[in-house]
N, C-alpha and C. Protein backbone atom coordinates (compact mmCIF):
# COMPACT_ATOMS: atom_id res chain seq x y z
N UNK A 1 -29.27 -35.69 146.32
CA UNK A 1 -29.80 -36.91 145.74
C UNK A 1 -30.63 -37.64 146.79
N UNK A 2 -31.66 -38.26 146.45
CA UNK A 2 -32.43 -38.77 147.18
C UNK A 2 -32.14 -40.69 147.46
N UNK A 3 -32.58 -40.46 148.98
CA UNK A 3 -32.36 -41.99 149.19
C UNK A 3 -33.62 -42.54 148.69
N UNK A 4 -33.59 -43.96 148.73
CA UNK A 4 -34.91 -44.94 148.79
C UNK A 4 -34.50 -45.91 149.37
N UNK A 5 -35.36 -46.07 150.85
CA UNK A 5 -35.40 -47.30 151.41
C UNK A 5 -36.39 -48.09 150.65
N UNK A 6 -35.77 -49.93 151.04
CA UNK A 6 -36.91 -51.24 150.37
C UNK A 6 -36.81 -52.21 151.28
N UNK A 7 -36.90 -53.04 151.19
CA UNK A 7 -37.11 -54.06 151.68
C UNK A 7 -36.61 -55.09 151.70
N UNK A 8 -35.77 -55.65 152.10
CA UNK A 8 -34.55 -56.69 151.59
C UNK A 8 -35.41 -57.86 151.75
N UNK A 9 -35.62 -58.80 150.44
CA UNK A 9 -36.76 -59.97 150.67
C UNK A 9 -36.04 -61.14 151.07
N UNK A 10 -34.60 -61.53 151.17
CA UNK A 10 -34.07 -62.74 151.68
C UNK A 10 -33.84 -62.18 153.60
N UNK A 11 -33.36 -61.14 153.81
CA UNK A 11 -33.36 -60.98 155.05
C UNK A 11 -34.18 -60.12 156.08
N UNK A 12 -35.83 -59.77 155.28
CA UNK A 12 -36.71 -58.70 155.82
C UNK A 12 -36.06 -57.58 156.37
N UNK A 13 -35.02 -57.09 156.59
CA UNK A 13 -34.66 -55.67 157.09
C UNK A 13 -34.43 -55.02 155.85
N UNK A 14 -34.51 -53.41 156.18
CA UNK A 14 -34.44 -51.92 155.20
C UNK A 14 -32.89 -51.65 155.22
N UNK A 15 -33.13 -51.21 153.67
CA UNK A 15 -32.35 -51.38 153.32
C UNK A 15 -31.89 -49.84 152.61
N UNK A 16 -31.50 -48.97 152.38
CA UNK A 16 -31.37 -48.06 151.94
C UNK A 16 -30.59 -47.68 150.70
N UNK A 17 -30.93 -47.37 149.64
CA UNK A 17 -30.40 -47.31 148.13
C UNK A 17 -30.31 -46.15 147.53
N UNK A 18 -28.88 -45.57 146.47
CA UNK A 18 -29.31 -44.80 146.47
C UNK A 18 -30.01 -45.04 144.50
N UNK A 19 -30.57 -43.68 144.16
CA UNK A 19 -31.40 -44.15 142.52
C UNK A 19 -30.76 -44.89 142.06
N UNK A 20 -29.50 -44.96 141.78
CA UNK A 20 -29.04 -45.45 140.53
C UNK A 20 -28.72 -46.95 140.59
N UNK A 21 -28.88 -47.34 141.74
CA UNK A 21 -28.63 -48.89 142.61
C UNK A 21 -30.13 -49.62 142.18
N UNK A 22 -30.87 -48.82 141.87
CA UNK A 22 -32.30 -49.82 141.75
C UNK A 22 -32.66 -49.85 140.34
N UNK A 23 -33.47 -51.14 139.95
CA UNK A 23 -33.85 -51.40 138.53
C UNK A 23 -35.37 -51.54 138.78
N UNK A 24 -36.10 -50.84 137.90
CA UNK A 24 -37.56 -50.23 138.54
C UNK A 24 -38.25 -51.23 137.33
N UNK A 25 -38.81 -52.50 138.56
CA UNK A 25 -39.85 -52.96 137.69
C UNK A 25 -41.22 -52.85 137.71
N UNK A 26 -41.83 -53.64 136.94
CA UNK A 26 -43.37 -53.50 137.03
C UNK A 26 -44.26 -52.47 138.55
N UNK A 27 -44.90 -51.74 138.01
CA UNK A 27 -45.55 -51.04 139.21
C UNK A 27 -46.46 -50.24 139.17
N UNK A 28 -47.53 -49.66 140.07
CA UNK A 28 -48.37 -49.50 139.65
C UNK A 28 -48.25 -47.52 139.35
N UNK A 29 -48.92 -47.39 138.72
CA UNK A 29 -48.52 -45.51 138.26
C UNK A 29 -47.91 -44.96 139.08
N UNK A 30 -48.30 -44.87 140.34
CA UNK A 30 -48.13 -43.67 141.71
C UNK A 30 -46.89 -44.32 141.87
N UNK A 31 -46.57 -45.63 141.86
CA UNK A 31 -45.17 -45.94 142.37
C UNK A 31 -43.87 -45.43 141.46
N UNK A 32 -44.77 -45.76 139.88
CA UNK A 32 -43.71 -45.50 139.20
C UNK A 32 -43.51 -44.23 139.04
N UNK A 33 -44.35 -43.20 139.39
CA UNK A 33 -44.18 -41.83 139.41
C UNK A 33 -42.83 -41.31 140.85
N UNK A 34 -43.05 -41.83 142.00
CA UNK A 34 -42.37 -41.60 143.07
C UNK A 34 -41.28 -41.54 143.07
N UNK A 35 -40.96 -43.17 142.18
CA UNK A 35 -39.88 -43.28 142.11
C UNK A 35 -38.83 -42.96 140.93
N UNK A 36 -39.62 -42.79 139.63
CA UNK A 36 -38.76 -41.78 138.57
C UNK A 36 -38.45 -40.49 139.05
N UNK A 37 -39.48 -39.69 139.75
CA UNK A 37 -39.26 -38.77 139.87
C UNK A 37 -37.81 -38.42 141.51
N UNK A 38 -37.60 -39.39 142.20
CA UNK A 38 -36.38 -39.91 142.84
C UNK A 38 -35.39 -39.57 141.75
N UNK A 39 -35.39 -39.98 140.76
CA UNK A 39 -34.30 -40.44 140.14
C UNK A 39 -33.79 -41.47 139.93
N UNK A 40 -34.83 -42.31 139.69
CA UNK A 40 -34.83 -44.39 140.11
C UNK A 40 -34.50 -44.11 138.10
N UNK A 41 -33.84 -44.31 137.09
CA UNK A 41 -33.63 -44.85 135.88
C UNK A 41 -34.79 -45.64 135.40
N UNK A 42 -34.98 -45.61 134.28
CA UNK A 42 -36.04 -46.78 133.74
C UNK A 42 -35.52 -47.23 132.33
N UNK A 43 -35.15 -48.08 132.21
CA UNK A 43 -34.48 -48.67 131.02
C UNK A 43 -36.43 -49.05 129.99
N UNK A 44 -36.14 -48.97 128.73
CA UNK A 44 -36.90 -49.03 127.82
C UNK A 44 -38.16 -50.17 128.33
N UNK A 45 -37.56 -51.19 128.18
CA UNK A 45 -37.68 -52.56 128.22
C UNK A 45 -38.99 -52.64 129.54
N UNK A 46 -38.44 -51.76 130.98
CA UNK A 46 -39.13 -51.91 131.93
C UNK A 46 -40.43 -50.75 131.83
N UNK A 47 -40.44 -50.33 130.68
CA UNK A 47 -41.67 -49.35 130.85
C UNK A 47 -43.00 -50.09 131.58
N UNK A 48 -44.11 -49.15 131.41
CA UNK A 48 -45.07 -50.13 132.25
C UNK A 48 -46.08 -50.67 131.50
N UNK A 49 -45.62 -51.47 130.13
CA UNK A 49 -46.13 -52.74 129.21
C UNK A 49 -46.00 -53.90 129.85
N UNK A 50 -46.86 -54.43 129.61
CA UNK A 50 -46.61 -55.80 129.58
C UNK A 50 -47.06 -57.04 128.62
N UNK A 51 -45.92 -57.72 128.39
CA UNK A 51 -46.72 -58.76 127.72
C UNK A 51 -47.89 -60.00 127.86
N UNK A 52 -48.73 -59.76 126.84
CA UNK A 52 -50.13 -60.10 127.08
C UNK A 52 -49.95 -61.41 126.23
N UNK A 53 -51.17 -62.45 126.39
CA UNK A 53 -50.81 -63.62 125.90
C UNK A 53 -49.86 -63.71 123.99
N UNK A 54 -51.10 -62.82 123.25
CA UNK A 54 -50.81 -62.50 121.79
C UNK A 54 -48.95 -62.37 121.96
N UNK A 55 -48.97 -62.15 122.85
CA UNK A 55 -47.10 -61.75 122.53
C UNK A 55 -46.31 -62.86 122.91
N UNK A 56 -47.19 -63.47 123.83
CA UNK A 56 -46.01 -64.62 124.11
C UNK A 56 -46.77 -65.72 122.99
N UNK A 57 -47.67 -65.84 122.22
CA UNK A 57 -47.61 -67.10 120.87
C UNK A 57 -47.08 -66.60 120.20
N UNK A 58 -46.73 -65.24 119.55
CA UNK A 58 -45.73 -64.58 118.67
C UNK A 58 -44.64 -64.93 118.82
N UNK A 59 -44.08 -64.94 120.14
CA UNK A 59 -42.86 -65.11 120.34
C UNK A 59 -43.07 -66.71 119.64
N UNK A 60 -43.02 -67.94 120.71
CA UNK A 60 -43.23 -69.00 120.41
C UNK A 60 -43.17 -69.28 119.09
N UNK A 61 -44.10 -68.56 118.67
CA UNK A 61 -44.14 -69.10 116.92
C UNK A 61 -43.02 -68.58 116.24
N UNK A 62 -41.91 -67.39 116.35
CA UNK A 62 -41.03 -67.08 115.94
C UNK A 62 -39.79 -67.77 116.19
N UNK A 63 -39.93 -68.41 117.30
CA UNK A 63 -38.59 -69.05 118.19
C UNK A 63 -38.84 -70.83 117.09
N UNK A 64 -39.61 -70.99 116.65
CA UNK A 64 -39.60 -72.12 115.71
C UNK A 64 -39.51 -72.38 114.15
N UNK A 65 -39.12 -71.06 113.96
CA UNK A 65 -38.54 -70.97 112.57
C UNK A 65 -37.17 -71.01 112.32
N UNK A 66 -36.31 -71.24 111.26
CA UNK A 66 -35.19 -71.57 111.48
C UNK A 66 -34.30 -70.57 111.85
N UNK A 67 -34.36 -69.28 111.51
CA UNK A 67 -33.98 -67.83 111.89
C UNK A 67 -34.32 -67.49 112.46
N UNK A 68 -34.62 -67.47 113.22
CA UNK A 68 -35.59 -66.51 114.79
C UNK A 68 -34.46 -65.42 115.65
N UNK A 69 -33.11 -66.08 115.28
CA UNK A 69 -31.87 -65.44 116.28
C UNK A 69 -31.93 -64.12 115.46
N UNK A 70 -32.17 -64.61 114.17
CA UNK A 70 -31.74 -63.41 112.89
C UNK A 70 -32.67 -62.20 112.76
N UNK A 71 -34.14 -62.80 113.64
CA UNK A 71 -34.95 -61.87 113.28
C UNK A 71 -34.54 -60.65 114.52
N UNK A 72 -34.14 -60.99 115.72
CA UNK A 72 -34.52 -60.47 116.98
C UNK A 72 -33.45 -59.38 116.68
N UNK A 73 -32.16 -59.92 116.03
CA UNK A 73 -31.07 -58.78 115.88
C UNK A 73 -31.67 -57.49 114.96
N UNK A 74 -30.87 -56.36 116.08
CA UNK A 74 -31.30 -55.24 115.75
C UNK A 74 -30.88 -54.60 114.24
């Protein structure tokens, strides 16, 4: 199994992890390639979409109807 060192951002020293310890966000292709192919997990959610304005007034406008909890359930 492969390690991955990062970068610890509250105390700048490396830090060493192994895949299943990291939650792989936003990144750019080559990274996200490096590191799936590690064995870094990618939960659905963190694919490499992002939401663009249209999604956040959708949201907004859904979160102000009286059911909005009702819609989101799966």
């Amino acid at each position: 199994m492969s390690t991955i060192r990062a970068m610890c951002p509250h105390c700048i020293s490396p830090v060493d992890l192994d895949p299943a310890e990291i939650l792989l966000a936003p990144a750019p292709p080559s990274a996200f390639e490096v590191h799936t192919n590690a064995g870094v997990r990618v939960e659905e959610s963190l694919s490499p979409h992002r939401f663009t304005v249209d999604d956040l007034i959708e949201f907004h406008q859904l979160l102000n109807t009286p059911d909005w909890f009702a819609q989101l359930q799966p």
